[in-house]
C-alpha atoms as a PDB file:
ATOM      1  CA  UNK A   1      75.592  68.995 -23.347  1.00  0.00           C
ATOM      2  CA  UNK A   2      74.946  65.323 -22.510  1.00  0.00           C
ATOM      3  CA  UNK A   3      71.210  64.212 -23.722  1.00  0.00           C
ATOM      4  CA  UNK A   4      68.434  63.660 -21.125  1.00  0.00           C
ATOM      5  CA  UNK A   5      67.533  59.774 -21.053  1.00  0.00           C
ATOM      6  CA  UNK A   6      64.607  60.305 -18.928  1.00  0.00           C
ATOM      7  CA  UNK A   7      61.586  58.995 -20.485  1.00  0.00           C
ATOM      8  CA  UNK A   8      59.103  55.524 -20.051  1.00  0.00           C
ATOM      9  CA  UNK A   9      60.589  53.015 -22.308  1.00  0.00           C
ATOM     10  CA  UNK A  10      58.758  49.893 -23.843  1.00  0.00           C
ATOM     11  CA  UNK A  11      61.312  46.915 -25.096  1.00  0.00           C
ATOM     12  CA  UNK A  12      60.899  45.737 -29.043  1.00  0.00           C
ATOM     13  CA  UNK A  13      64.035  43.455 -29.554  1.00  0.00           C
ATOM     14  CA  UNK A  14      65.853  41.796 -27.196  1.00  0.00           C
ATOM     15  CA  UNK A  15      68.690  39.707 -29.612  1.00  0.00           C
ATOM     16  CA  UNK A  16      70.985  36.506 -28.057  1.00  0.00           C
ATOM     17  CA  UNK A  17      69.611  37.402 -24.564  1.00  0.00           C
ATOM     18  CA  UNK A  18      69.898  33.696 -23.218  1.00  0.00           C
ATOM     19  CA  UNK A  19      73.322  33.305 -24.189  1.00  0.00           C
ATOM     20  CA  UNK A  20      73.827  36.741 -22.284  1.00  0.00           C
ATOM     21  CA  UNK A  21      72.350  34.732 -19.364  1.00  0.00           C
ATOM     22  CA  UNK A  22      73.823  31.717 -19.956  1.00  0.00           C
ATOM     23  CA  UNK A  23      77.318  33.758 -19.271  1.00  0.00           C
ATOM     24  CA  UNK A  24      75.928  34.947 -16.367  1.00  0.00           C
ATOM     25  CA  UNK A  25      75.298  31.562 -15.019  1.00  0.00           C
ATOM     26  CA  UNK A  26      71.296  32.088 -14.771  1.00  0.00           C
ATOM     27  CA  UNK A  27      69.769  28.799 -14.334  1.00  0.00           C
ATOM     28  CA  UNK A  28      67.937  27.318 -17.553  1.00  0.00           C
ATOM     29  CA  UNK A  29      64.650  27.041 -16.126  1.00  0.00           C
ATOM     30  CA  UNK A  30      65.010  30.875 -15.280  1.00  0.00           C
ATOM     31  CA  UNK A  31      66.559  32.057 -18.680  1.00  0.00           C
ATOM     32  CA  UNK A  32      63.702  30.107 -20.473  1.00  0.00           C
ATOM     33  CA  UNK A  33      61.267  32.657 -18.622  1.00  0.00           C
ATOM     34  CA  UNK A  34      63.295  35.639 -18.732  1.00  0.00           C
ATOM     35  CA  UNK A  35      63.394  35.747 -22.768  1.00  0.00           C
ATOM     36  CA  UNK A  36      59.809  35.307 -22.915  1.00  0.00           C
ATOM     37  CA  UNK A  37      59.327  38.543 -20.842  1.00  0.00           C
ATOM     38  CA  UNK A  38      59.116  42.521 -22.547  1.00  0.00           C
ATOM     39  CA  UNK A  39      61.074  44.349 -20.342  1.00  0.00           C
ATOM     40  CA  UNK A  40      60.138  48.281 -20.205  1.00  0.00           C
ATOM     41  CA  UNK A  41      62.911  50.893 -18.525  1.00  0.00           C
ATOM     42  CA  UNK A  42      61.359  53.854 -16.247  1.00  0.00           C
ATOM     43  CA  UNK A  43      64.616  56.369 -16.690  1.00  0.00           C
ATOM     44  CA  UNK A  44      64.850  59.668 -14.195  1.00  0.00           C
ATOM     45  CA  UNK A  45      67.738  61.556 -15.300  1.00  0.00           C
ATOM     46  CA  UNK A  46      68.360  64.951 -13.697  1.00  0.00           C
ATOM     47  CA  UNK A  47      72.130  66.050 -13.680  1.00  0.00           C
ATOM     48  CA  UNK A  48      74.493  64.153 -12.895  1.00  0.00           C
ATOM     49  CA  UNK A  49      71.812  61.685 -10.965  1.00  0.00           C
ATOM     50  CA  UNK A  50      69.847  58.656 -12.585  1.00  0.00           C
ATOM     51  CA  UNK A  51      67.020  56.608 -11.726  1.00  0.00           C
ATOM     52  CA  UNK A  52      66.762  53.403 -14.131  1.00  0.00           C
ATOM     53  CA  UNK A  53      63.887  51.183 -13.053  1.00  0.00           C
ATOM     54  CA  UNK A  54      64.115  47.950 -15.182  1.00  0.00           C
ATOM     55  CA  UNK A  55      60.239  46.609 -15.028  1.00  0.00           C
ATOM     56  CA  UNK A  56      58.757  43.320 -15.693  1.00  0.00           C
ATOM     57  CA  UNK A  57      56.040  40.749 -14.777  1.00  0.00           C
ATOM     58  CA  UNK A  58      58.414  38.527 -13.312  1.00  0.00           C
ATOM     59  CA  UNK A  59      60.452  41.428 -11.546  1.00  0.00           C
ATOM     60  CA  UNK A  60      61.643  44.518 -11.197  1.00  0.00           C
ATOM     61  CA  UNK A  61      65.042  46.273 -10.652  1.00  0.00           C
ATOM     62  CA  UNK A  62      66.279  49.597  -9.569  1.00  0.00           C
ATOM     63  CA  UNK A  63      70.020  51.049 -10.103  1.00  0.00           C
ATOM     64  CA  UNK A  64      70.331  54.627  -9.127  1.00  0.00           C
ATOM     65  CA  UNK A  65      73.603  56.224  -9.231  1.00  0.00           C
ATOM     66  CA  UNK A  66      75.383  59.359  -9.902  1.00  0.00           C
ATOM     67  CA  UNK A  67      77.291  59.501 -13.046  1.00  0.00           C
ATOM     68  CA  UNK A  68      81.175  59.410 -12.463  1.00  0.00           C
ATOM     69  CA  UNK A  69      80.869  57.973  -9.124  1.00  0.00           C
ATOM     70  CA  UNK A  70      81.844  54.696  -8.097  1.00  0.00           C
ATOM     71  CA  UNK A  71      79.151  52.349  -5.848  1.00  0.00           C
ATOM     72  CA  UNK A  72      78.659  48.940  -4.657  1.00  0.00           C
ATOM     73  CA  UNK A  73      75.411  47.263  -7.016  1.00  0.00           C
ATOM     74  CA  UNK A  74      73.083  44.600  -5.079  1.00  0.00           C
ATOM     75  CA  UNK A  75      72.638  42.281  -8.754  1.00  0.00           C
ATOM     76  CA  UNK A  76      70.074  39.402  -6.635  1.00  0.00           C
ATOM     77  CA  UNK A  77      67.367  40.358  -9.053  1.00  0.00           C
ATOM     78  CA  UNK A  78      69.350  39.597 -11.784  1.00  0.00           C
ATOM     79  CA  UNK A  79      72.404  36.575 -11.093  1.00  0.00           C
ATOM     80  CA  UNK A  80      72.656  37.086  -7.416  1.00  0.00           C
ATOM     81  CA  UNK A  81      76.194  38.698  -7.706  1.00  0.00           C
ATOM     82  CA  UNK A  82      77.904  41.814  -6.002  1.00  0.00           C
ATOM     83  CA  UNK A  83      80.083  44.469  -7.900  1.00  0.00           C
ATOM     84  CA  UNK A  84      81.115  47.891  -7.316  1.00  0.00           C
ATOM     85  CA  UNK A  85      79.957  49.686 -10.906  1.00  0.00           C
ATOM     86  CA  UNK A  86      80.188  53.364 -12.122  1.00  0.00           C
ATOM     87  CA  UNK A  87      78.717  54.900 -14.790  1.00  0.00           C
ATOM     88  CA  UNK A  88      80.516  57.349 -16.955  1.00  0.00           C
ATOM     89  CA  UNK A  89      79.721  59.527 -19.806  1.00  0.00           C
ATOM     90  CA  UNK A  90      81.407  58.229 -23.477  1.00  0.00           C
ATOM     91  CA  UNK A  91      80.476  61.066 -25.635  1.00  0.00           C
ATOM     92  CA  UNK A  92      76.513  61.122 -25.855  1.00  0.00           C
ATOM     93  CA  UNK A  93      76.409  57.405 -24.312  1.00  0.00           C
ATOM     94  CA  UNK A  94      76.293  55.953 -20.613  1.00  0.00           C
ATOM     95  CA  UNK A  95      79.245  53.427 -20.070  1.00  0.00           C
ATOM     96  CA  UNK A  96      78.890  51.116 -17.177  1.00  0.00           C
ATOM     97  CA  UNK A  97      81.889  49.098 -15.954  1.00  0.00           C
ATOM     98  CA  UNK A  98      80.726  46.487 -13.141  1.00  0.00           C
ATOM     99  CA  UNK A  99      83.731  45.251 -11.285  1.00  0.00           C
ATOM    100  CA  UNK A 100      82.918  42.216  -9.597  1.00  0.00           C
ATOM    101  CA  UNK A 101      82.975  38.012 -10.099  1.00  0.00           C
ATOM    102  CA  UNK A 102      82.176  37.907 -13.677  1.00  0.00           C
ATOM    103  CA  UNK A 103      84.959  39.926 -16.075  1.00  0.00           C
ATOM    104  CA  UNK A 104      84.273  42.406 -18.600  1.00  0.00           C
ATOM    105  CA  UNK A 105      80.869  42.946 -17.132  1.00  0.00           C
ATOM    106  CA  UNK A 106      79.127  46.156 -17.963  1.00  0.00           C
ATOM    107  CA  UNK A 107      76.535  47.978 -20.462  1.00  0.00           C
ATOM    108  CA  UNK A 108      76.113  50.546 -22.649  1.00  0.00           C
ATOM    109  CA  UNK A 109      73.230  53.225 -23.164  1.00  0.00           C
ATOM    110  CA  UNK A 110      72.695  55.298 -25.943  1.00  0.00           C
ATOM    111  CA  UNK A 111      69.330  57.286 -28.017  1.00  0.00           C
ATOM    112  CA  UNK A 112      68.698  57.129 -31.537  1.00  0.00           C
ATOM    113  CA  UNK A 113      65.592  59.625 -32.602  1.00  0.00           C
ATOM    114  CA  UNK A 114      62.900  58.092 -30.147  1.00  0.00           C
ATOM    115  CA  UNK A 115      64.994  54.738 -29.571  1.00  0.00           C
ATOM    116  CA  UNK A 116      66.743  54.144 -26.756  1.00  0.00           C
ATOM    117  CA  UNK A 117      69.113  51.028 -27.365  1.00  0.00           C
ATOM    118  CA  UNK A 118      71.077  48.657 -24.786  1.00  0.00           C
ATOM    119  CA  UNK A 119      73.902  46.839 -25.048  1.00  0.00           C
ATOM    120  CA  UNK A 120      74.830  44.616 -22.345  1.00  0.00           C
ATOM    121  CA  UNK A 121      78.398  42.628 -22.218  1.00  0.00           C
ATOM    122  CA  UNK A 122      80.335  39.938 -19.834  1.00  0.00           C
ATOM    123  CA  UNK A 123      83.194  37.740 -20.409  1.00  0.00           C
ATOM    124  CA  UNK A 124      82.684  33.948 -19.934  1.00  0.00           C
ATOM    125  CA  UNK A 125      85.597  31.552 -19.173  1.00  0.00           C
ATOM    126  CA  UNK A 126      85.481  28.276 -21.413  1.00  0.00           C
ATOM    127  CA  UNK A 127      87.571  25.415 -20.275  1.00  0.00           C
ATOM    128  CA  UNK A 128      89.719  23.206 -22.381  1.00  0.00           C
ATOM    129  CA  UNK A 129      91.137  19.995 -21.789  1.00  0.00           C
ATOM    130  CA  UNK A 130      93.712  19.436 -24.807  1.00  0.00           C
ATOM    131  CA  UNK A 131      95.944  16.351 -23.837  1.00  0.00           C
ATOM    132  CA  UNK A 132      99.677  16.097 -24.283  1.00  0.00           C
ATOM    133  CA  UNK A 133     101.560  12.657 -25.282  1.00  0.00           C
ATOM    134  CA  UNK A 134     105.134  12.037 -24.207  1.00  0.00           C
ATOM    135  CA  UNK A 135     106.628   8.572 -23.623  1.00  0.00           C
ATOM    136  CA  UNK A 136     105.983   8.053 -20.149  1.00  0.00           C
ATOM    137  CA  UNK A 137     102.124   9.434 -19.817  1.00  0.00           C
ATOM    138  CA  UNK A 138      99.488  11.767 -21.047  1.00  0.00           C
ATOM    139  CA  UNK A 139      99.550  15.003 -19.566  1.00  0.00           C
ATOM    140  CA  UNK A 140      96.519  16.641 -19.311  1.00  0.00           C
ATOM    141  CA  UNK A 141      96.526  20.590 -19.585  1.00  0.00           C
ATOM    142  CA  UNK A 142      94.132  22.818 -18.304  1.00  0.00           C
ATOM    143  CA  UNK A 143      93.357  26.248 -20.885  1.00  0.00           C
ATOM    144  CA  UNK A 144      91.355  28.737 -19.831  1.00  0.00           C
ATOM    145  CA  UNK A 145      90.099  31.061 -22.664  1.00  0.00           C
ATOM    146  CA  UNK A 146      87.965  34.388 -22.827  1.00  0.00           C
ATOM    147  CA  UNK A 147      84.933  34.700 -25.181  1.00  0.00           C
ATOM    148  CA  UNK A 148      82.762  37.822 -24.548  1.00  0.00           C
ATOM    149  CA  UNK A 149      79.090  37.590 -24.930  1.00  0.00           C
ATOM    150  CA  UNK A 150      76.398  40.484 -25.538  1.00  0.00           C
ATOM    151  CA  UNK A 151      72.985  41.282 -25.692  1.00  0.00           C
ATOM    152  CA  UNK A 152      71.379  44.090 -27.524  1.00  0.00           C
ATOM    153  CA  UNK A 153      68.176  45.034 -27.116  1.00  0.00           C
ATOM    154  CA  UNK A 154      66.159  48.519 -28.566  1.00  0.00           C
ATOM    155  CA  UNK A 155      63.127  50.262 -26.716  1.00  0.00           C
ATOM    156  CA  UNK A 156      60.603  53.066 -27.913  1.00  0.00           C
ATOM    157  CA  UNK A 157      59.765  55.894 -26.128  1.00  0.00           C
ATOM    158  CA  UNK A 158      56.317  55.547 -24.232  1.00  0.00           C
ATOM    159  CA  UNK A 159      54.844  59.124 -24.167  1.00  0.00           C
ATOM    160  CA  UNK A 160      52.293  59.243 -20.952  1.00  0.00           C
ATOM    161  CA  UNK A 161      48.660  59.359 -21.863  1.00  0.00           C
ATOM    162  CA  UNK A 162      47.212  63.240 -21.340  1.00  0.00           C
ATOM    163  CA  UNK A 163      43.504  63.400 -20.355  1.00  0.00           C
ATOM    164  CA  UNK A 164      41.645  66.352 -19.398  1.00  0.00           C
ATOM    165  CA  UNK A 165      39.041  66.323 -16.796  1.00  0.00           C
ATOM    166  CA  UNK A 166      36.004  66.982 -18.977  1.00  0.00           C
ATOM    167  CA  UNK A 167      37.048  63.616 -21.081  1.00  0.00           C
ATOM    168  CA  UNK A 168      36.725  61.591 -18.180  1.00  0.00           C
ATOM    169  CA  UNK A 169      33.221  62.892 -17.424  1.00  0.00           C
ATOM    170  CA  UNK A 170      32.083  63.088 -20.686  1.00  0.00           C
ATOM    171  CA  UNK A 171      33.315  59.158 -21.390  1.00  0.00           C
ATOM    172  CA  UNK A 172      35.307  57.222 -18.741  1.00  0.00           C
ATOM    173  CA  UNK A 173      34.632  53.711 -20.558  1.00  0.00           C
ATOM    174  CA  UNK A 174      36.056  55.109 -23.613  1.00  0.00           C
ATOM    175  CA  UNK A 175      39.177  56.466 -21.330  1.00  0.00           C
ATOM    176  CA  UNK A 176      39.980  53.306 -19.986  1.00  0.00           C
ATOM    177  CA  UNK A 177      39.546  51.366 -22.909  1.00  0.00           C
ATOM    178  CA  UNK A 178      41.885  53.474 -24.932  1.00  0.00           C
ATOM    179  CA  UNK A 179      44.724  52.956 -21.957  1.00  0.00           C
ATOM    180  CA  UNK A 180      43.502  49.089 -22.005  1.00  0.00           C
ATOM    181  CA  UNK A 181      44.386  49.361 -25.330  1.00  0.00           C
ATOM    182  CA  UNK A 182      47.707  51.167 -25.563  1.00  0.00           C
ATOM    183  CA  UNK A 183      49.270  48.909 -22.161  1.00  0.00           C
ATOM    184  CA  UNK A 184      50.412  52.491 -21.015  1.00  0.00           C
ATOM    185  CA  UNK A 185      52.047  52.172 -17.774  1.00  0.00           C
ATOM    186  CA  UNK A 186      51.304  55.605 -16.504  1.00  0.00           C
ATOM    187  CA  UNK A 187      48.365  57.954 -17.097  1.00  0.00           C
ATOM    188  CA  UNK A 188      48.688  61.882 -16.587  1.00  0.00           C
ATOM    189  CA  UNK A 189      45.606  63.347 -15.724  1.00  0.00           C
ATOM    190  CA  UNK A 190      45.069  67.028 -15.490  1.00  0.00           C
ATOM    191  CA  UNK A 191      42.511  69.292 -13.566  1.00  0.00           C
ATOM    192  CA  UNK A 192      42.040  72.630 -12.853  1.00  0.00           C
ATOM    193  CA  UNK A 193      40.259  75.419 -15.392  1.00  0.00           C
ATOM    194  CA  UNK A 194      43.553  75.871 -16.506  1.00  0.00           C
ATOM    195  CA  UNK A 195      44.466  72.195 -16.268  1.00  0.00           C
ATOM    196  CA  UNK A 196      47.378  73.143 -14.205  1.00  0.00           C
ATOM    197  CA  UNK A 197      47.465  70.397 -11.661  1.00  0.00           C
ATOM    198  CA  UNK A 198      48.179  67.139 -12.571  1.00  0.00           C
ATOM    199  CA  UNK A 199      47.909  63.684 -10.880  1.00  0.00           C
ATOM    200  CA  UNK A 200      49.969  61.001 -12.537  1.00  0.00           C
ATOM    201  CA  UNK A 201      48.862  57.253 -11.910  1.00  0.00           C
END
């Protein structure tokens, strides 16, 4: 059975990320910003259906999709580009293929233990002038060549914070300085005598 990616995830490496950009044709002043930013992943995964909400201080992006289907992908928080993308299943990984301006676009998600690693991929054209001498004139030639460039990057699994009623009455600074200090991004918080019902933040 496929594995679940659902789960809070909190970015620790993020390698050759600008280059990935640069391919994209993301402006410099906006690639300098974007590798300075840790980029968590919200993942809902039920079935065949998946949430991933890509969140960040400088902006946040939502693909939802069913797996095996194709659909047309709004990328204008990313390099302003339209592509019509489906996700399959390669074994225990999520393949995405995103058809579109840029070739060879597309990413690849996969867990190891409580990692969850990324791998993103496009092709970039490179132009090449090479110059051809006969005895009348030069000739100028125009090659086009194909040079792929990825990004990898590896996350941890963020487990929500659990607090039960009587902690939050018995010490609410110490509660929120203990969240302060973790950077969690949600907070479950469960009531009830039998702490049954919860209210997540």
């Amino acid at each position: 059975m496929p594995i679940d990616f659902s789960g809070y995830w909190k970015m620790m490496i993020n390698d050759n990320f600008e280059e990935y950009l640069k391919a994209l044709d993301v402006n410099i002043a906006l690639r300098k910003i974007a590798v300075l930013l840790k980029v968590d992943k919200d993942i809902t995964h039920k079935g065949d259906h998946v949430i991933i909400k890509t969140i960040s201080s400088l902006r946040n992006y939502i693909m939802e999709f069913d797996i095996g289907k194709e659909f047309p992908e709004d990328l204008s928080g990313i390099d302003d580009r339209k592509c019509m993308t489906t996700v399959n299943w390669d074994g225990d990984r999520l393949v995405c293929v995103q058809n579109g301006e840029k070739q060879g676009r597309g990413w690849t998600h996969w867990i190891e233990g409580d990692e969850l690693h990324l791998m993103s991929k496009v092709s970039k054209s490179l132009r090449r002038w090479s110059e051809e001498h006969d005895q009348r004139q030069n000739k100028r030639r125009d090659v086009d060549e194909s040079q792929r460039t990825s990004t990898t990057s590896k996350y941890c699994r963020l487990n929500p914070l659990t607090i039960s009623v009587e902690t939050i009455s018995s010490s609410p600074f110490q509660m929120f300085q203990e969240i302060r200090h973790l950077s969690l991004n949600r907070l479950k918080i469960f009531v009830g005598s039998d702490l049954s019902h919860c209210i997540s933040l």
